[in-house]
C-alpha atoms as a PDB file:
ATOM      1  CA  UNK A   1     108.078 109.024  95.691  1.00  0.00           C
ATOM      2  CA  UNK A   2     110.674 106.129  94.647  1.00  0.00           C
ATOM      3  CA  UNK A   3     110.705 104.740  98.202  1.00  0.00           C
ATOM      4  CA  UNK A   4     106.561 104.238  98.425  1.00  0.00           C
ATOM      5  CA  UNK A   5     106.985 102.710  94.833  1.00  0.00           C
ATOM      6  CA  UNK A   6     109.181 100.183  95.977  1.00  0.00           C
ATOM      7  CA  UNK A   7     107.658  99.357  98.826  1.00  0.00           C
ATOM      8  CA  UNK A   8     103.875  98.729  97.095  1.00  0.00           C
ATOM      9  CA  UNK A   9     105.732  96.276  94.166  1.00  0.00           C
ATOM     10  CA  UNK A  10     107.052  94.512  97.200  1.00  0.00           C
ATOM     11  CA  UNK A  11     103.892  93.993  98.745  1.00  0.00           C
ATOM     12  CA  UNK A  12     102.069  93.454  94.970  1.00  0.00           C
ATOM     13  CA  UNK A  13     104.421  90.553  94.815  1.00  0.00           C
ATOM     14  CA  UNK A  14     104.202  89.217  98.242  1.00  0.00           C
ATOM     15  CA  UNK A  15     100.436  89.666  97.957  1.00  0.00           C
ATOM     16  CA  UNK A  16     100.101  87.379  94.228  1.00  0.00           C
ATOM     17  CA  UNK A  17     102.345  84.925  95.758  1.00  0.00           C
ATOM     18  CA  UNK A  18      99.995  84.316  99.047  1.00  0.00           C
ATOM     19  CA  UNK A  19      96.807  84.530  96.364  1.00  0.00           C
ATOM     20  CA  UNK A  20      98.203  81.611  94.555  1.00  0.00           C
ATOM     21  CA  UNK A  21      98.176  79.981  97.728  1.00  0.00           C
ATOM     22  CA  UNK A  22      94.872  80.521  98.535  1.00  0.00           C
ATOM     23  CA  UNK A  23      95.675  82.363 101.781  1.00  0.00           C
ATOM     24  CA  UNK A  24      95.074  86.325 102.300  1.00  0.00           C
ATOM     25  CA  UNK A  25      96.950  89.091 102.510  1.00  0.00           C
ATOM     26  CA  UNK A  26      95.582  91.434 105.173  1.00  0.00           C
ATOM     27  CA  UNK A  27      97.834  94.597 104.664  1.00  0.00           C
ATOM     28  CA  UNK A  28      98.713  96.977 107.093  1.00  0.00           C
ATOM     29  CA  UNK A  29      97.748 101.027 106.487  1.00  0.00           C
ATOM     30  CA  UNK A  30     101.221 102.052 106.128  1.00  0.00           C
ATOM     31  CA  UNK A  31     101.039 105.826 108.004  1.00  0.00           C
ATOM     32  CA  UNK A  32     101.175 103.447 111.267  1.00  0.00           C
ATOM     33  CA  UNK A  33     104.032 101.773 110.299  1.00  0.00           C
ATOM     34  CA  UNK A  34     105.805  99.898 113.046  1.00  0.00           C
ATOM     35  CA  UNK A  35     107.280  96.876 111.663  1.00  0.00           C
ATOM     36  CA  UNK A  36     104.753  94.936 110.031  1.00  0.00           C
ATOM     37  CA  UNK A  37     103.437  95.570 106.687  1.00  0.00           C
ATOM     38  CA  UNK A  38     100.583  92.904 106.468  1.00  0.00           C
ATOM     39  CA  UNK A  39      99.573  89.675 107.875  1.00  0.00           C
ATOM     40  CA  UNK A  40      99.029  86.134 105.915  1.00  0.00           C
ATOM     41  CA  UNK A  41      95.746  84.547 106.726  1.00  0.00           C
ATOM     42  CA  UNK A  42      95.669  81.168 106.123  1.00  0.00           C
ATOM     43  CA  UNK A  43      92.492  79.261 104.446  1.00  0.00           C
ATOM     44  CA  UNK A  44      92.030  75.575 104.590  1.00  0.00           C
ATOM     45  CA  UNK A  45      89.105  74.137 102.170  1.00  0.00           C
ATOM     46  CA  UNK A  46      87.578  77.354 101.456  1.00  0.00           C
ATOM     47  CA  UNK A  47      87.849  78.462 105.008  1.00  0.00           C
ATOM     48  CA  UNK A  48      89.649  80.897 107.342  1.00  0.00           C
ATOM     49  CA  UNK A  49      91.777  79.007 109.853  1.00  0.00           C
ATOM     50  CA  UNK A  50      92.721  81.765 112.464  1.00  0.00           C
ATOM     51  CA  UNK A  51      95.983  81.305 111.730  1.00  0.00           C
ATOM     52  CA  UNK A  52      98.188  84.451 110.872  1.00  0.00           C
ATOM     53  CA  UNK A  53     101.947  85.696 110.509  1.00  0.00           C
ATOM     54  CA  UNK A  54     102.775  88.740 110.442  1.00  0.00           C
ATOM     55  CA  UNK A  55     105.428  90.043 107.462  1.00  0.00           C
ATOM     56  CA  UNK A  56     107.942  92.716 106.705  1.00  0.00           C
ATOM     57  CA  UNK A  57     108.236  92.938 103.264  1.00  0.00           C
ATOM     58  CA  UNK A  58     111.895  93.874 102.287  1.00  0.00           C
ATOM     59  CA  UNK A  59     112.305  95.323  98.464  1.00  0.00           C
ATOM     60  CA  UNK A  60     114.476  97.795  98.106  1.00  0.00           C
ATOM     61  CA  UNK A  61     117.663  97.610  96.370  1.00  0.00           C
ATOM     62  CA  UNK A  62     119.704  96.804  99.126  1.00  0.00           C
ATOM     63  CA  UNK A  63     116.956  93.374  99.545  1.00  0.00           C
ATOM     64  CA  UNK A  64     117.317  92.056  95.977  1.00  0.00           C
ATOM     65  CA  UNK A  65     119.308  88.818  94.896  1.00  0.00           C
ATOM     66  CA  UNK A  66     121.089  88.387  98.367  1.00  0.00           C
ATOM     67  CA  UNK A  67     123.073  85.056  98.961  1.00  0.00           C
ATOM     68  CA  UNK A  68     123.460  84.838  95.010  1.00  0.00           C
END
């Protein structure tokens, strides 16, 4: 399906952005969907802090190249 597509090259992206940061993408199983699709750990020197956000990845159509 084009929707699930979408949605998993949104999170692909958001997930090899927050690599390159050296922080973790914990996602979340999607058939519980309530909001959230994943939370970014963040790692300090090699280390987990404790420190999470939670995100909504938006990347549909609708999403792309707003304010431009």
């Amino acid at each position: 399906e084009k929707k699930l597509a979408t949605e998993n090259a949104g999170l692909l992206y958001v997930g090899s952005v927050v690599n390159e940061c050296n922080c973790i993408l914990n996602k979340v199983d999607g058939s519980n969907d309530v909001g959230l699709d994943g939370y970014l750990e963040f790692v300090e020197r090699e280390s987990v802090t404790g420190l999470c956000i939670g995100l909504q990845v938006k990347s549909g159509d609708s999403y792309k190249n707003r304010g431009r």
